[in-house]
N, C-alpha and C. Protein backbone atom coordinates (compact mmCIF):
# COMPACT_ATOMS: atom_id res chain seq x y z
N UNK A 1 184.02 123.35 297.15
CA UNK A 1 183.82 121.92 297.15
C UNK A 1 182.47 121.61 297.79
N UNK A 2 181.48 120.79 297.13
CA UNK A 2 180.38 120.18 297.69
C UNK A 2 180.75 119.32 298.73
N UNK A 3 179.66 119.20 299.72
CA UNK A 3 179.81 118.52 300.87
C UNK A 3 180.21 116.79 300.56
N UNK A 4 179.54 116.53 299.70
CA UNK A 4 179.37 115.28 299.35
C UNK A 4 180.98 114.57 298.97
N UNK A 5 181.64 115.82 298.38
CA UNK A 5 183.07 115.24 298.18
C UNK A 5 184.42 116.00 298.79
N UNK A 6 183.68 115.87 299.91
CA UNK A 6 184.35 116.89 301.05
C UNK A 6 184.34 115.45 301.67
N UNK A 7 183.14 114.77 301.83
CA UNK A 7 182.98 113.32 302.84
C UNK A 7 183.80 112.55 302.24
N UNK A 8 183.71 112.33 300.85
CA UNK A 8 184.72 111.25 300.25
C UNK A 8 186.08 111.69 299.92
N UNK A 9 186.69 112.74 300.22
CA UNK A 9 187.75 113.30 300.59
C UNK A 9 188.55 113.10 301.73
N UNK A 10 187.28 113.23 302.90
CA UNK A 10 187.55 113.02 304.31
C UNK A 10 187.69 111.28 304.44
N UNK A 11 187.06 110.83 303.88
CA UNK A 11 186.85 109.13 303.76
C UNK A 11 188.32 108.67 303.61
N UNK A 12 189.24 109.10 302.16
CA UNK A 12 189.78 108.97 301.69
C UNK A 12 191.54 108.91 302.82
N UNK A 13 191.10 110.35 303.52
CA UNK A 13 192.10 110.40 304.62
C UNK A 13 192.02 109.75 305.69
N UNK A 14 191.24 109.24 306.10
CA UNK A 14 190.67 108.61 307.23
C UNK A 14 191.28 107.04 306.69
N UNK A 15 191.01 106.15 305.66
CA UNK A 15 192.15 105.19 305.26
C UNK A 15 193.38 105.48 304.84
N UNK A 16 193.82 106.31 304.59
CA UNK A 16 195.37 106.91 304.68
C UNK A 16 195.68 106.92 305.97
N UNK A 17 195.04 107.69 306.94
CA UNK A 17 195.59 107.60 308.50
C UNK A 17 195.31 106.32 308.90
N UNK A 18 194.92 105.68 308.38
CA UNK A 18 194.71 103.72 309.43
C UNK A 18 195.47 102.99 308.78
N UNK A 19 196.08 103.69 307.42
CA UNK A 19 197.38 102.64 307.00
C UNK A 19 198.68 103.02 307.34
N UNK A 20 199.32 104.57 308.04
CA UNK A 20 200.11 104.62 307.91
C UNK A 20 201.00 104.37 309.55
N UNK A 21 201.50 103.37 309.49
CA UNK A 21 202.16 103.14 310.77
C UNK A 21 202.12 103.91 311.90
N UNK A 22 202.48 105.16 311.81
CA UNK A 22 202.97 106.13 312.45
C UNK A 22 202.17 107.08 312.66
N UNK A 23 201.19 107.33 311.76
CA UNK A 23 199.89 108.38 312.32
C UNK A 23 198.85 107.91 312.67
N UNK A 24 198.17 106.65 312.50
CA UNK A 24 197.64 106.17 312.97
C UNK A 24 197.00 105.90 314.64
N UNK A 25 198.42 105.44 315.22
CA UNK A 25 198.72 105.34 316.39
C UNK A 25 197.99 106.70 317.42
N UNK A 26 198.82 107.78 316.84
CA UNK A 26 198.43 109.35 317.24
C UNK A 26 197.20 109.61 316.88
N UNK A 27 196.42 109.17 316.39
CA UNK A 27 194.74 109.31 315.59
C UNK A 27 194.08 108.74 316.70
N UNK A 28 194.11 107.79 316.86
CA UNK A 28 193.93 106.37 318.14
C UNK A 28 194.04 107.16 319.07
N UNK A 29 195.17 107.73 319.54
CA UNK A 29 195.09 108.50 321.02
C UNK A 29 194.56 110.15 321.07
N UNK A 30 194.56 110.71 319.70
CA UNK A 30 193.96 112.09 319.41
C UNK A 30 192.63 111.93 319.85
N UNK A 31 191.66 110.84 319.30
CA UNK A 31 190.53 110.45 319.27
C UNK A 31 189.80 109.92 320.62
N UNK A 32 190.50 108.98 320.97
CA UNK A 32 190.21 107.44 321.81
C UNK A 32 189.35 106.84 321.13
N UNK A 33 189.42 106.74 320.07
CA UNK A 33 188.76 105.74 318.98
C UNK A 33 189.29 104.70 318.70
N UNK A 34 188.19 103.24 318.79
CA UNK A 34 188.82 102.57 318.79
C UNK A 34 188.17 101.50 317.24
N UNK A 35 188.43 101.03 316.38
CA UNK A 35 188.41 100.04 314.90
C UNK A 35 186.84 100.12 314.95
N UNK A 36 186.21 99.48 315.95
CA UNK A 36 184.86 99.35 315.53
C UNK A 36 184.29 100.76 315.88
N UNK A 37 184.35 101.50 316.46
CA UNK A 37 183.99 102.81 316.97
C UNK A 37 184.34 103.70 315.53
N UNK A 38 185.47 103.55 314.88
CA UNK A 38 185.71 104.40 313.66
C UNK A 38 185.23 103.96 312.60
N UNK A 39 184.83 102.54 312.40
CA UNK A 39 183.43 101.53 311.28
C UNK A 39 182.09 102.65 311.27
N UNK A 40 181.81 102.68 312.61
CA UNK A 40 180.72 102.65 312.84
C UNK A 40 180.19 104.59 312.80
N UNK A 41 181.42 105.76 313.58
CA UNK A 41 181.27 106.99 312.61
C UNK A 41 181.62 107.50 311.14
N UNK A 42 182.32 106.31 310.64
CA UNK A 42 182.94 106.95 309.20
C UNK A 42 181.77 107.52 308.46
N UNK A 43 180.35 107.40 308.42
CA UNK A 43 179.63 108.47 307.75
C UNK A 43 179.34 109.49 308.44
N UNK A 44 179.64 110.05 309.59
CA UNK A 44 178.86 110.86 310.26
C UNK A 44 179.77 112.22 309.64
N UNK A 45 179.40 113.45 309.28
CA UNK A 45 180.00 114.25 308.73
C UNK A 45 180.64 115.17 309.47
N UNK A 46 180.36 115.03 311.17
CA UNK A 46 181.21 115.96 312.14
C UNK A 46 182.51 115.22 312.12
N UNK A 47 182.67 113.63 312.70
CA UNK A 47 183.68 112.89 312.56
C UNK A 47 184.21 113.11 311.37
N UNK A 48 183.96 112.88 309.54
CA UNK A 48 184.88 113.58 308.99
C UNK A 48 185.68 115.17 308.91
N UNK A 49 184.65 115.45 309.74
CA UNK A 49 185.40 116.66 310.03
C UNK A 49 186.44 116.86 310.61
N UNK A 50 186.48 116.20 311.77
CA UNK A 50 187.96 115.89 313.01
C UNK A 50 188.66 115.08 311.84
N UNK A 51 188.43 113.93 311.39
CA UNK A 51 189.62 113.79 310.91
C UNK A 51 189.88 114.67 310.06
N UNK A 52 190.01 115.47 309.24
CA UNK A 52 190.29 117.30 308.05
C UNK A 52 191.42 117.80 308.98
N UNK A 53 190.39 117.96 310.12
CA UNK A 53 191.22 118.69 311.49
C UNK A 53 192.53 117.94 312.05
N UNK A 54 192.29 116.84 312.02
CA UNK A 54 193.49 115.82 311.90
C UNK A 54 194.56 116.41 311.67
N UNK A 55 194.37 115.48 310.47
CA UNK A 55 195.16 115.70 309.33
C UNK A 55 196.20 117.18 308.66
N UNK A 56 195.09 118.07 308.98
CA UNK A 56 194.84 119.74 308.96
C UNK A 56 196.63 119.72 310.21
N UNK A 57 196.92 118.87 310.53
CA UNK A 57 197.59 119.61 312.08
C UNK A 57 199.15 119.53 311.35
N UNK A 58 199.43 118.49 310.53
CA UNK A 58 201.07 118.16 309.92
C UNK A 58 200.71 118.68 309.09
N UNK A 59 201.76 119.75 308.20
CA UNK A 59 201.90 119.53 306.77
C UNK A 59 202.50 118.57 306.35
N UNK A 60 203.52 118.11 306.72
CA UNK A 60 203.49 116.38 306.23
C UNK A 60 202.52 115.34 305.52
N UNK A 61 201.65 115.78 306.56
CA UNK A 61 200.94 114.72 306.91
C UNK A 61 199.62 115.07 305.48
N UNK A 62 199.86 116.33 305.08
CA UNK A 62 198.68 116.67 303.97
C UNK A 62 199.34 116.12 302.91
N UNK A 63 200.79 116.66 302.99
CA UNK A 63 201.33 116.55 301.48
C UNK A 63 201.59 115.19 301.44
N UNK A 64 202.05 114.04 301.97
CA UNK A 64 202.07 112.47 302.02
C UNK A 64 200.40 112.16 301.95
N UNK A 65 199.55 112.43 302.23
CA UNK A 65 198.12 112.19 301.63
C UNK A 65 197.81 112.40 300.35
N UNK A 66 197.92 113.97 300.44
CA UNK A 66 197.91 114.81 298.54
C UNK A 66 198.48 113.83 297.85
N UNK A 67 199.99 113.57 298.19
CA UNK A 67 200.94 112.74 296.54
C UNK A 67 200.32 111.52 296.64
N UNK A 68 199.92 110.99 297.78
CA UNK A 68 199.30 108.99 298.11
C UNK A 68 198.24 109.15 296.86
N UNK A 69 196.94 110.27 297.49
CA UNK A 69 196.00 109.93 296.51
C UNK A 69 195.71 111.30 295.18
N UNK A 70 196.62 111.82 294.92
CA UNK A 70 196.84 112.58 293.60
C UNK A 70 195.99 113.60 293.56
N UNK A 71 195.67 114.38 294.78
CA UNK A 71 194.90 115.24 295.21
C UNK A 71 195.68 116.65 295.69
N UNK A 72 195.50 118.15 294.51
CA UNK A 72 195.67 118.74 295.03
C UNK A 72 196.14 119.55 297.00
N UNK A 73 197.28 119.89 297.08
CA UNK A 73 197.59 120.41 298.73
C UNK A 73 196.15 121.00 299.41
N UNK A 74 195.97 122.05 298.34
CA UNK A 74 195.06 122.51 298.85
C UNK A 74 193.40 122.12 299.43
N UNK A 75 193.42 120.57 298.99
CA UNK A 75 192.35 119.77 298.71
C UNK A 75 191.63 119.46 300.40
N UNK A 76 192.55 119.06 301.14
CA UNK A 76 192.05 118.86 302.55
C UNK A 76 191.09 120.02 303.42
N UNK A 77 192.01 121.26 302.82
CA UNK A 77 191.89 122.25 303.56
C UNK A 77 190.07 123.28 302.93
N UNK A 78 190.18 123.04 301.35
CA UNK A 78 188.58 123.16 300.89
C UNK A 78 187.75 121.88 301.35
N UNK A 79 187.84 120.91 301.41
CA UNK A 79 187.14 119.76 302.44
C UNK A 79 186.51 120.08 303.66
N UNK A 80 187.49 120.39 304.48
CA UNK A 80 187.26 120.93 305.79
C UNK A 80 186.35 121.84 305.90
N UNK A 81 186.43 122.91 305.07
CA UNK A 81 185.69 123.98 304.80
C UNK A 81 184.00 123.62 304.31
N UNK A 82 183.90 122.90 303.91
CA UNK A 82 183.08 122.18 303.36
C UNK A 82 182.21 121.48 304.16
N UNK A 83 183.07 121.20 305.31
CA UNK A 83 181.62 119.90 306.06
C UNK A 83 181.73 120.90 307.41
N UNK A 84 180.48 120.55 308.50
CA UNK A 84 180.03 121.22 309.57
C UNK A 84 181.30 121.80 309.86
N UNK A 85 181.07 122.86 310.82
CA UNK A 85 182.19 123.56 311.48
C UNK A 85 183.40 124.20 310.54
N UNK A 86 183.24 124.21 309.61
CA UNK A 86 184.11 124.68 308.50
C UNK A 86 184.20 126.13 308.16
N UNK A 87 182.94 126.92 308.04
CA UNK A 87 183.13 127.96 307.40
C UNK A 87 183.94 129.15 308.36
N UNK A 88 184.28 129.56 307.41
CA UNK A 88 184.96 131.18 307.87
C UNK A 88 184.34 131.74 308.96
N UNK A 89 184.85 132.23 309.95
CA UNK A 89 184.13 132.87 310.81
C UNK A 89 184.01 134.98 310.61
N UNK A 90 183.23 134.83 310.33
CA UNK A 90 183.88 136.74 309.53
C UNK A 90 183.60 137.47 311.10
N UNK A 91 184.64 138.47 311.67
CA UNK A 91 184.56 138.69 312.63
C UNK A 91 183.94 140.27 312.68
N UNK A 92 183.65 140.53 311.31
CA UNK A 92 183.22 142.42 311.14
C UNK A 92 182.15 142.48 310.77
């Protein structure tokens, strides 16, 4: 996945987590981010990264994203991979 739709991937979850009652809340205190503070990083591509990482933490929480916006399971997890801090770390 290109970076570019790794961000609008990450975008994508990032209004999924501010609509859904219940994860939201936990995003808010994961973070200490607060409405205008999350306006104001939604382009920055490390912040989409934490939220990947988010998100990355429930499987719930991927697969209620995946079916919301008709996006492959595996879709978050090539995203992530995709923007800073992502790649594989090869340890040999």
């Amino acid at each position: 996945m290109q970076p570019e739709a790794a961000q609008v991937l990450a975008l994508e979850a990032l209004g999924w987590i501010a609509a859904d009652d219940e994860v939201f809340p936990l995003f808010v205190a994961a973070t200490g981010a607060n409405l205008g503070a999350l306006q104001a990083q939604a382009s920055d591509p490390d912040f989409l990264a934490a939220v990947l990482d988010f998100l990355l933490q429930d499987d719930r929480w991927v697969v209620a994203f995946c079916d919301a916006q008709g996006h492959p399971y595996t879709a978050p997890q090539s995203a992530r991979a995709a923007l800073p801090g992502g790649a594989v770390v090869n340890w040999t």
